[in-house]
C-alpha atoms as a PDB file:
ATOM      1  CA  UNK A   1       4.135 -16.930  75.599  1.00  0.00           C
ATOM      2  CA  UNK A   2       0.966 -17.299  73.525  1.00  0.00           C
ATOM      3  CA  UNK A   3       1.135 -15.595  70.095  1.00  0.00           C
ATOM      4  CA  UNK A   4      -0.591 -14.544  66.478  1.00  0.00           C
ATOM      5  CA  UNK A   5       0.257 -16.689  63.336  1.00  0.00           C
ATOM      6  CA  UNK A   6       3.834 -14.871  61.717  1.00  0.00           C
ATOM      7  CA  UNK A   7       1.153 -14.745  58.753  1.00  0.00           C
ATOM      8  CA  UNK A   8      -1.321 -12.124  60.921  1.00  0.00           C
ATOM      9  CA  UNK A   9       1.305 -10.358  62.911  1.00  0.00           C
ATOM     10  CA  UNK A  10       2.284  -7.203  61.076  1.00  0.00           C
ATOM     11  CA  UNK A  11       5.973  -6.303  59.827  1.00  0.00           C
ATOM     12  CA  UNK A  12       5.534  -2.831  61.415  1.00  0.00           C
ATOM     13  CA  UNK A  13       3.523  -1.082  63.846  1.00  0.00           C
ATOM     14  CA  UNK A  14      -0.175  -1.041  63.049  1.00  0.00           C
ATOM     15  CA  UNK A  15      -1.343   2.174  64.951  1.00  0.00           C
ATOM     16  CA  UNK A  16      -4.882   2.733  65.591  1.00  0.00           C
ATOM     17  CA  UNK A  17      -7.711   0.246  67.152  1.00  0.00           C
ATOM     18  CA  UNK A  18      -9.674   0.054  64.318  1.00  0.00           C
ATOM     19  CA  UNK A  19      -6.844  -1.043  61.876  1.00  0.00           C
ATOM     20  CA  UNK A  20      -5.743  -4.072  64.556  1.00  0.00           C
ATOM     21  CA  UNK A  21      -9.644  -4.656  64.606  1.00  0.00           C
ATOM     22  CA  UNK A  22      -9.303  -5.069  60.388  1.00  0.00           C
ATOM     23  CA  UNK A  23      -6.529  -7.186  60.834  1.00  0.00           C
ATOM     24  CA  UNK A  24      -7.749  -9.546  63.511  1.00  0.00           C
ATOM     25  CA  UNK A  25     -11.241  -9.590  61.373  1.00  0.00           C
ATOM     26  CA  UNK A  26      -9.705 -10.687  58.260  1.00  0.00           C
ATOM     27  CA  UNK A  27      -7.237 -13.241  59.890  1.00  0.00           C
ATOM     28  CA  UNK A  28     -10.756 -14.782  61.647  1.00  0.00           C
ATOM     29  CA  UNK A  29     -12.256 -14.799  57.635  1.00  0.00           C
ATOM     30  CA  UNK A  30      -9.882 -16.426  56.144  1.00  0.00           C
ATOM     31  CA  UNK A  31      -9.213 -18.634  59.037  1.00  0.00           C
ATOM     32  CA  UNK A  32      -6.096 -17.596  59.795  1.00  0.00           C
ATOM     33  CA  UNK A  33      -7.332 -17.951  63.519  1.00  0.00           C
ATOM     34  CA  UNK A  34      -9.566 -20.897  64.640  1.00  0.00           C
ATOM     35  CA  UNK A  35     -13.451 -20.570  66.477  1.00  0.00           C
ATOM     36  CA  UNK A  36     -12.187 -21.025  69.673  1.00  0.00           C
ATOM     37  CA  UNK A  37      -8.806 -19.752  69.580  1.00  0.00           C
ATOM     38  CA  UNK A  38      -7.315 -18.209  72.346  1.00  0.00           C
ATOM     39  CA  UNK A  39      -5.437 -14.500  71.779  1.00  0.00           C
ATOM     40  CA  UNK A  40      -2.750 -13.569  73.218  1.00  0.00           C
ATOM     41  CA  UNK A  41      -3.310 -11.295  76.355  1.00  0.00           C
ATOM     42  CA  UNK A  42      -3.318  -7.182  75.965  1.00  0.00           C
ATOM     43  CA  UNK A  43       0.273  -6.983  77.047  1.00  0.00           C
ATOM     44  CA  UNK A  44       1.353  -9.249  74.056  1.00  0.00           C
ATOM     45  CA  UNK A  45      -0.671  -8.261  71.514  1.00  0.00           C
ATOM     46  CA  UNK A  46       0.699  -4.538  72.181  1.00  0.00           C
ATOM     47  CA  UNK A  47       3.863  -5.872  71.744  1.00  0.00           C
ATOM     48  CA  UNK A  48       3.355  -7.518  68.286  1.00  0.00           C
ATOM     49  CA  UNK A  49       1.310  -5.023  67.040  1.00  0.00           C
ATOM     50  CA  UNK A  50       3.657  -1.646  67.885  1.00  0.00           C
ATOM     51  CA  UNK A  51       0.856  -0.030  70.051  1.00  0.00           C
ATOM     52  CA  UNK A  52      -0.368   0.518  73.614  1.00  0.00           C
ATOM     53  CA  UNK A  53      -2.208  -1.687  75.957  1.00  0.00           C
ATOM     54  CA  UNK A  54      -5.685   0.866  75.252  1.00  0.00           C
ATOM     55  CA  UNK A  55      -5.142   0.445  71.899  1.00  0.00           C
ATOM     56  CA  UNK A  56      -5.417  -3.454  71.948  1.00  0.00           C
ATOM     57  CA  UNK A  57      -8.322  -2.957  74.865  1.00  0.00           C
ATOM     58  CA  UNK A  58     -10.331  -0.826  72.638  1.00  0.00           C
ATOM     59  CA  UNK A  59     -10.000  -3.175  69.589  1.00  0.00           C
ATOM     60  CA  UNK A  60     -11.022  -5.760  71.800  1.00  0.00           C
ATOM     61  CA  UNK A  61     -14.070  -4.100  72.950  1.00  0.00           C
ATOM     62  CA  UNK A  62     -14.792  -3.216  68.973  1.00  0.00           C
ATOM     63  CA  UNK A  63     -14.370  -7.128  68.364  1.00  0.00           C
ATOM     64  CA  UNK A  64     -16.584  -8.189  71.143  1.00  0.00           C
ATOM     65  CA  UNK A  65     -19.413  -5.811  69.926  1.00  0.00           C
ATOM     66  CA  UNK A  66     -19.367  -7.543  66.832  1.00  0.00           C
ATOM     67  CA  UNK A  67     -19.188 -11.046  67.866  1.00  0.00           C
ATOM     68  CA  UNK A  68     -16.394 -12.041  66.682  1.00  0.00           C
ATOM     69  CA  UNK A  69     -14.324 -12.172  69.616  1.00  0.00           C
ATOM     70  CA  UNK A  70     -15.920 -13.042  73.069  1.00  0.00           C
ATOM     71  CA  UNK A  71     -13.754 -12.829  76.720  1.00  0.00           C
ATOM     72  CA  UNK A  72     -14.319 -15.113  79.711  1.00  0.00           C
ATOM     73  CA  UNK A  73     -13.165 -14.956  83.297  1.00  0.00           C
ATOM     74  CA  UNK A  74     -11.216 -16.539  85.486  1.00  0.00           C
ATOM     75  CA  UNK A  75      -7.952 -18.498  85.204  1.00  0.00           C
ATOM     76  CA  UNK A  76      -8.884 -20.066  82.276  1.00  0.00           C
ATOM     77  CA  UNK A  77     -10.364 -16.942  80.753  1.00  0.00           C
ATOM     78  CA  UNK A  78      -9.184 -14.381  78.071  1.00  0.00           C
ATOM     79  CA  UNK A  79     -10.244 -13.238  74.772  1.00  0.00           C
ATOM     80  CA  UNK A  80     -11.300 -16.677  72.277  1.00  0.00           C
ATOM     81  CA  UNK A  81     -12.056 -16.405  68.730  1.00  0.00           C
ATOM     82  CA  UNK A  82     -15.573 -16.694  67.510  1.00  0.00           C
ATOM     83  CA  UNK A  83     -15.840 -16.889  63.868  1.00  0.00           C
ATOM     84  CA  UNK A  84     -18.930 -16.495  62.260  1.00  0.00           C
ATOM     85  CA  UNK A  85     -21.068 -19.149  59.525  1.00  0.00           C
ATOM     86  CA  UNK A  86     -19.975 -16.632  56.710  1.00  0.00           C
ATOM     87  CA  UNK A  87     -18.430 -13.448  55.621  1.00  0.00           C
ATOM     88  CA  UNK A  88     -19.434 -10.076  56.306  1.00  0.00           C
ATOM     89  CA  UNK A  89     -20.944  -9.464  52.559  1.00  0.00           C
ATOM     90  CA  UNK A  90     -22.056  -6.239  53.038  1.00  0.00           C
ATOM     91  CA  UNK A  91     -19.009  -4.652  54.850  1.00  0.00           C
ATOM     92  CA  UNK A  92     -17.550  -5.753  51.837  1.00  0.00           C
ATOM     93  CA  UNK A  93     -19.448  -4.978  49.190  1.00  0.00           C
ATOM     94  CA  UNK A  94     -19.661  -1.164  50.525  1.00  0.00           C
ATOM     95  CA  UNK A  95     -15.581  -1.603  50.543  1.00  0.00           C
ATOM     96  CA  UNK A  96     -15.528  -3.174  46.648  1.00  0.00           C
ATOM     97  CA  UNK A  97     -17.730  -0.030  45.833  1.00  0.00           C
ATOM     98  CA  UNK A  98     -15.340   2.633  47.346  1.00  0.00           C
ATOM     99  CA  UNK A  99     -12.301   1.475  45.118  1.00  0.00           C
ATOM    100  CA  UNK A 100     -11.615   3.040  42.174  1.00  0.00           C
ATOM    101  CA  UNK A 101     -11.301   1.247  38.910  1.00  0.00           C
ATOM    102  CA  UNK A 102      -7.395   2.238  39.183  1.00  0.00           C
ATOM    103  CA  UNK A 103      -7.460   1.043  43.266  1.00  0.00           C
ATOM    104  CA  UNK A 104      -8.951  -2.573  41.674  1.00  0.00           C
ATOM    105  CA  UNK A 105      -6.180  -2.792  39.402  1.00  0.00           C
ATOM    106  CA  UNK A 106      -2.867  -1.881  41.443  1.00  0.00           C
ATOM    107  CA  UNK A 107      -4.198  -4.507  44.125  1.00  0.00           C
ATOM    108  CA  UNK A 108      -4.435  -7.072  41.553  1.00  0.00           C
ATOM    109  CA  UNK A 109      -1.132  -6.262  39.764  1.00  0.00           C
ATOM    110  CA  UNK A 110       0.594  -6.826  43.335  1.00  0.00           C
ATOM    111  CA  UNK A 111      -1.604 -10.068  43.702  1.00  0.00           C
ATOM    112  CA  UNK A 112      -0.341 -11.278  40.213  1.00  0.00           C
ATOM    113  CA  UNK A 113       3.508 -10.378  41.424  1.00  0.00           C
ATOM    114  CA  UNK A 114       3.240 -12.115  44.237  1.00  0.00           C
ATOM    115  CA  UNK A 115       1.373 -15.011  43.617  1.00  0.00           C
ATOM    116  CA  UNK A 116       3.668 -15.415  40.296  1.00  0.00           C
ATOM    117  CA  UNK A 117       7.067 -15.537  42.073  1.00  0.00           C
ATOM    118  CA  UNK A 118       5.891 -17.652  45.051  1.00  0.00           C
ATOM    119  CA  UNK A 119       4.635 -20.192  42.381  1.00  0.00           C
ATOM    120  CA  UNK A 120       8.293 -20.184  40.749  1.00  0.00           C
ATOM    121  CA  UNK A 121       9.960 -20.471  44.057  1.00  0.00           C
ATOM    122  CA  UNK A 122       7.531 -23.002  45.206  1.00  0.00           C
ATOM    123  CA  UNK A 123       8.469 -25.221  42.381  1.00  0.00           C
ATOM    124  CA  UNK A 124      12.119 -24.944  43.239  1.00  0.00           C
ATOM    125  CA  UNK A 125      11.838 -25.367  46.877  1.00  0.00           C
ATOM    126  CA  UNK A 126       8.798 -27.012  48.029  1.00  0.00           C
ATOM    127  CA  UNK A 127       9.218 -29.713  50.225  1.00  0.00           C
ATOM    128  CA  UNK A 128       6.786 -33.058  49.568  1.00  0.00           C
ATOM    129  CA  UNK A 129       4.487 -32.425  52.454  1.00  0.00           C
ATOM    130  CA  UNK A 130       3.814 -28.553  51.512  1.00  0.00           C
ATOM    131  CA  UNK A 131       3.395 -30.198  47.657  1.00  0.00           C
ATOM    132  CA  UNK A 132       0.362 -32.381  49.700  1.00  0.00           C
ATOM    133  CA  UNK A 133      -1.054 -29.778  51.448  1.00  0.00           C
ATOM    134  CA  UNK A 134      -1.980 -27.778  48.058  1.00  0.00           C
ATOM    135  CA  UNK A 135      -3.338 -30.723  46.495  1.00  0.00           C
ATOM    136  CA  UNK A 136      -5.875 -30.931  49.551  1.00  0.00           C
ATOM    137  CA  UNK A 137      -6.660 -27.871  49.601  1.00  0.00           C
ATOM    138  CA  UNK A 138      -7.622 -27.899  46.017  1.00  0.00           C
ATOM    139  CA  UNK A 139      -9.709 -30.697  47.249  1.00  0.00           C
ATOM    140  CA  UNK A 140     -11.228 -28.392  50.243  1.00  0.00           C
ATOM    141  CA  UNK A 141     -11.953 -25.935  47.394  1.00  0.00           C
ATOM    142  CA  UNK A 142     -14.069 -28.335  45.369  1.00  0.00           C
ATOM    143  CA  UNK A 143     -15.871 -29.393  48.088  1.00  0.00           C
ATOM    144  CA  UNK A 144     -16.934 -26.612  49.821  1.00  0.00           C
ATOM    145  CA  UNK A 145     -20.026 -26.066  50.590  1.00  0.00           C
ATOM    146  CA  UNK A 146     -20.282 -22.864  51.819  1.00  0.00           C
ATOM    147  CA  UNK A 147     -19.274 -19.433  51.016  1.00  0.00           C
ATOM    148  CA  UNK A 148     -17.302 -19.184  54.046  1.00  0.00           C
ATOM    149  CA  UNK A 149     -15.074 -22.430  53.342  1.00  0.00           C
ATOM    150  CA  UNK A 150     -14.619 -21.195  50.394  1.00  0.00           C
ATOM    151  CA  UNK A 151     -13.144 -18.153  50.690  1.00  0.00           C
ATOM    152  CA  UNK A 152     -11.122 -19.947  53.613  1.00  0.00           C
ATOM    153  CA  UNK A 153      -9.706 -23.046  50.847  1.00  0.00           C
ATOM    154  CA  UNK A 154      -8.998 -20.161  48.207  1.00  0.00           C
ATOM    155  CA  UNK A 155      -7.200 -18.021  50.217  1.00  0.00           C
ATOM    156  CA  UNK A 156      -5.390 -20.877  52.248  1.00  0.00           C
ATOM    157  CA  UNK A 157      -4.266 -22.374  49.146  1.00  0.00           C
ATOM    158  CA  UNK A 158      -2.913 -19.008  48.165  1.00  0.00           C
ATOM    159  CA  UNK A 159      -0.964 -18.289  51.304  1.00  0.00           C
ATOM    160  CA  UNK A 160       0.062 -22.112  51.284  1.00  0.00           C
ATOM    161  CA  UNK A 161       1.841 -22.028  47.876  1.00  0.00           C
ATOM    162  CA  UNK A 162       3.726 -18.338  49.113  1.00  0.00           C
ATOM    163  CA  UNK A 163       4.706 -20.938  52.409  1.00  0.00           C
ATOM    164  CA  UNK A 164       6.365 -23.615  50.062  1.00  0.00           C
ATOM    165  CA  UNK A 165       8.095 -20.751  48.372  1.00  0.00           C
ATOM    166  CA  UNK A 166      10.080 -20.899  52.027  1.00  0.00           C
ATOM    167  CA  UNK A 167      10.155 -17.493  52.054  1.00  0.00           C
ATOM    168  CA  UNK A 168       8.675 -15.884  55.026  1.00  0.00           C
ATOM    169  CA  UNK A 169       8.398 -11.967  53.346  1.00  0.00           C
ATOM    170  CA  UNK A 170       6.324 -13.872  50.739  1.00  0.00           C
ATOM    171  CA  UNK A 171       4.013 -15.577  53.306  1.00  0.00           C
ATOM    172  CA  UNK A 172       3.410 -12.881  55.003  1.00  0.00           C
ATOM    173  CA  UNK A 173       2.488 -10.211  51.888  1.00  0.00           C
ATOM    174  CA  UNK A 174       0.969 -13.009  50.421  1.00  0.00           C
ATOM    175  CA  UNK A 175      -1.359 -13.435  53.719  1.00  0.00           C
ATOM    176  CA  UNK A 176      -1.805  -9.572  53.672  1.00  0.00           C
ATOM    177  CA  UNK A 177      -3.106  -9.531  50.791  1.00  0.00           C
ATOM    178  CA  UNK A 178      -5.658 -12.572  50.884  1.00  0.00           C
ATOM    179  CA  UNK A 179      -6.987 -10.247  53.555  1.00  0.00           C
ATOM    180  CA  UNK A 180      -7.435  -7.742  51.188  1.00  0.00           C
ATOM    181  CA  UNK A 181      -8.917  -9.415  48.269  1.00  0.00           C
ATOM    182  CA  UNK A 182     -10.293 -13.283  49.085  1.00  0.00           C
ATOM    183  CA  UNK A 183     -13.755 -11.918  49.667  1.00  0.00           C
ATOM    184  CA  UNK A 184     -13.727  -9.864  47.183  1.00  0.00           C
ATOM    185  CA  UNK A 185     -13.220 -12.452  44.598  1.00  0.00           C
ATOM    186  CA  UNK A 186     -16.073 -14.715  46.318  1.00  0.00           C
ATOM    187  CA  UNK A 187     -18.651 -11.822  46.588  1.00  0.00           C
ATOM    188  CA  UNK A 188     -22.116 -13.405  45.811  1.00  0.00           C
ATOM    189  CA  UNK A 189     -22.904 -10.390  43.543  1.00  0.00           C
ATOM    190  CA  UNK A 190     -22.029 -10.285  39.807  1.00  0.00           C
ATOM    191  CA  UNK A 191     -21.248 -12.631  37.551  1.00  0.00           C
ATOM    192  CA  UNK A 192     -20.772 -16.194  38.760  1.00  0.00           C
ATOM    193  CA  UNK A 193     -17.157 -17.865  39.403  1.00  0.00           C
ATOM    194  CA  UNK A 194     -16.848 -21.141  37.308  1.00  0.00           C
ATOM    195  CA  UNK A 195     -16.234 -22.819  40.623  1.00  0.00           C
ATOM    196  CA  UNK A 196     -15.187 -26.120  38.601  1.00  0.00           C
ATOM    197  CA  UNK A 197     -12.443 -24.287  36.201  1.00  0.00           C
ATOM    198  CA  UNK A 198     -11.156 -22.115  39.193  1.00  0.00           C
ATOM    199  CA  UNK A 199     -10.660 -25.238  40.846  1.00  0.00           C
ATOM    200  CA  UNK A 200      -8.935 -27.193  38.057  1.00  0.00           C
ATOM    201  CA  UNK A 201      -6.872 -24.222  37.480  1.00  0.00           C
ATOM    202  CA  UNK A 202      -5.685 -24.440  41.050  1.00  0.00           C
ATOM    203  CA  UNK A 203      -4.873 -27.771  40.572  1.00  0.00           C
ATOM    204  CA  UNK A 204      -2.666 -27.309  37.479  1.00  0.00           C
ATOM    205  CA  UNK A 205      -0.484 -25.101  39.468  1.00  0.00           C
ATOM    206  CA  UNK A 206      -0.180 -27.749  42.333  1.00  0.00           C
ATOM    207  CA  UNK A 207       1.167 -30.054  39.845  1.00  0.00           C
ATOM    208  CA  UNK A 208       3.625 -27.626  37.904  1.00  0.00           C
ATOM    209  CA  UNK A 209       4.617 -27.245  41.840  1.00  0.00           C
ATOM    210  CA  UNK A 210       5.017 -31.175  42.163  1.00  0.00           C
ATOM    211  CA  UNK A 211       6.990 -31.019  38.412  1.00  0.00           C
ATOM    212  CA  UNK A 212       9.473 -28.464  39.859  1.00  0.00           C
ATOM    213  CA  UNK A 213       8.258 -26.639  36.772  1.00  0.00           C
ATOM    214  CA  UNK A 214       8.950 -23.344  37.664  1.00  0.00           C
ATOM    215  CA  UNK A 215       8.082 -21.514  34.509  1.00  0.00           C
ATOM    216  CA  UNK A 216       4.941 -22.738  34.331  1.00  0.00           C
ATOM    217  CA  UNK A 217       3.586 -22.802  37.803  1.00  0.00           C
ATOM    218  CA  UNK A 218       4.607 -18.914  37.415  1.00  0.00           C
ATOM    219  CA  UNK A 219       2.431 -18.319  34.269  1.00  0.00           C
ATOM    220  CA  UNK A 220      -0.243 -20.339  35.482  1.00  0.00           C
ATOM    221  CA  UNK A 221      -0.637 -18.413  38.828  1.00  0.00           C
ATOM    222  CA  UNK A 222      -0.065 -14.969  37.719  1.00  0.00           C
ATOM    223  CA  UNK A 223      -3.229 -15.902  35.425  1.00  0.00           C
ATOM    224  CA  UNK A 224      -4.926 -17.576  37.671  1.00  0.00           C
ATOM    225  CA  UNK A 225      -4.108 -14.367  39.946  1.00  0.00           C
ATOM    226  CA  UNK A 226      -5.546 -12.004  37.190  1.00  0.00           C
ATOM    227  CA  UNK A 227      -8.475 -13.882  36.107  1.00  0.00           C
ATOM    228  CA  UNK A 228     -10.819 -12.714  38.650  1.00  0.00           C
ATOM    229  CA  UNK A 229     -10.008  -8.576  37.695  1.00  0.00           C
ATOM    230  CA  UNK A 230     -12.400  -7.910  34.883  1.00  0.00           C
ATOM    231  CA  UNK A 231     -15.390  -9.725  37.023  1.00  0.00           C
ATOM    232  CA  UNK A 232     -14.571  -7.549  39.673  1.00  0.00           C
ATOM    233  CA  UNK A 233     -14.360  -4.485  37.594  1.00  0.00           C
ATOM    234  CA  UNK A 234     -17.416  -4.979  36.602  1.00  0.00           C
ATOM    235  CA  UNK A 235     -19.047  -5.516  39.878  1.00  0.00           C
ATOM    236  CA  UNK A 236     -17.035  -1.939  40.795  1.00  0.00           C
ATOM    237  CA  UNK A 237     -18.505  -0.480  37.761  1.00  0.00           C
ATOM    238  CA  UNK A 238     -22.174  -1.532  38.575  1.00  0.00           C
ATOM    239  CA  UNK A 239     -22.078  -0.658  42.015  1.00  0.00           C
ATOM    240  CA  UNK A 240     -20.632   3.067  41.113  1.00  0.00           C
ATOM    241  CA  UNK A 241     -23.447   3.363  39.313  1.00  0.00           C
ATOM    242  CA  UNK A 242     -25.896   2.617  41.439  1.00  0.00           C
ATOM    243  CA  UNK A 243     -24.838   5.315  44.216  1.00  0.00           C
END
């Protein structure tokens, strides 16, 4: 049986349409689900997101109207992913300016917890090959080109470093929550990310992995994790203003 990542499907029942159409969006984003991917069919995705068959078939239909998923006929039909060139920025710049300054904050304090304690564990556990991957996705990072694939390397790398802290509550939050905030951080608004220094600061905490130095990988994420807060604060504050 065909089914979502572990890192999209939710720990609980989601509930309405329009919340498994947020989900599914975001996982497409930070791709979290390839162009082209097949979903799972309506009976299944009920099942792993707590809620009816309508439900999923009205999320579906939501998706489809915005092109992002699109369903074919037949025995090799179903519902495919189709993700777009970039990210929706002004879906989410209407969503940075509806936080409050306090609603900015709390998401970034559980950002900094959680990206903090997966770097420690990471440095304990990590396995060689999940040390690898977060060098090349640092690499993916530097290189990218686009604003897309770079919201895709940050948040990847993020998520990646919660996976080689082999614990699969951490993944998944840590997923949650670059669902949440990855394109916020990248907005194209503001003032500019020092795409160079995010990147070499990325890379210091794939080496403290590598060291096994815990302490350090911890301080330098948590950081890293905060770093991007009073940018975005400042966006907030400008776009309050202007309403």
């Amino acid at each position: 049986m065909s089914s979502l990542s572990p890192l999209v499907a939710p720990d609980a029942p989601v509930g309405r349409a329009d919340e498994i159409v947020q989900r599914i969006t975001e996982a497409i984003h930070l791709g979290l689900l390839d162009d082209g991917e097949r979903l799972p069919v309506e009976v299944d995705l009920a099942a792993q997101f707590g809620v009816a068959p309508m439900t999923v078939r009205e999320a579906l239909a939501t998706l489809r109207e915005q092109h992002l998923v699109e369903t074919r006929r037949g025995r090799s039909g179903g519902s495919f992913v189709r993700r777009p060139e970039g990210p929706p920025v002004d879906q989410l710049t209407e969503r940075l300016a509806a936080m409050s300054a306090s609603d900015l904050r709390d998401l970034f304090d559980e950002h900094t917890a959680i990206a903090g304690q997966a770097a420690k564990l990471a440095a304990e556990r990590a396995a060689p090959y999940a040390v690898r991957r977060l060098f090349a996705l640092t690499d993916q990072l530097g290189a990218a080109a686009t604003l897309g694939d770079r919201i895709r390397a940050d948040s990847r790398f993020q998520i990646q470093v919660a996976v080689a802290s082999q614990s699969a509550r951490l993944a998944r939050r840590a997923a949650n929550l670059q669902a949440e905030l990855a394109g916020l951080i990248w907005l194209p608004i503001g003032p500019d990310i020092d795409v160079a220094a995010y990147v070499d600061t990325q890379h210091a905490i794939a080496a403290a992995v590598a060291a096994e130095n815990a302490a350090e990988a911890r301080r330098l994420a948590e950081d890293h994790a905060m770093s991007q807060l009073p940018r975005l604060t400042t966006v907030n504050m400008d776009l309050a203003g202007q309403s």
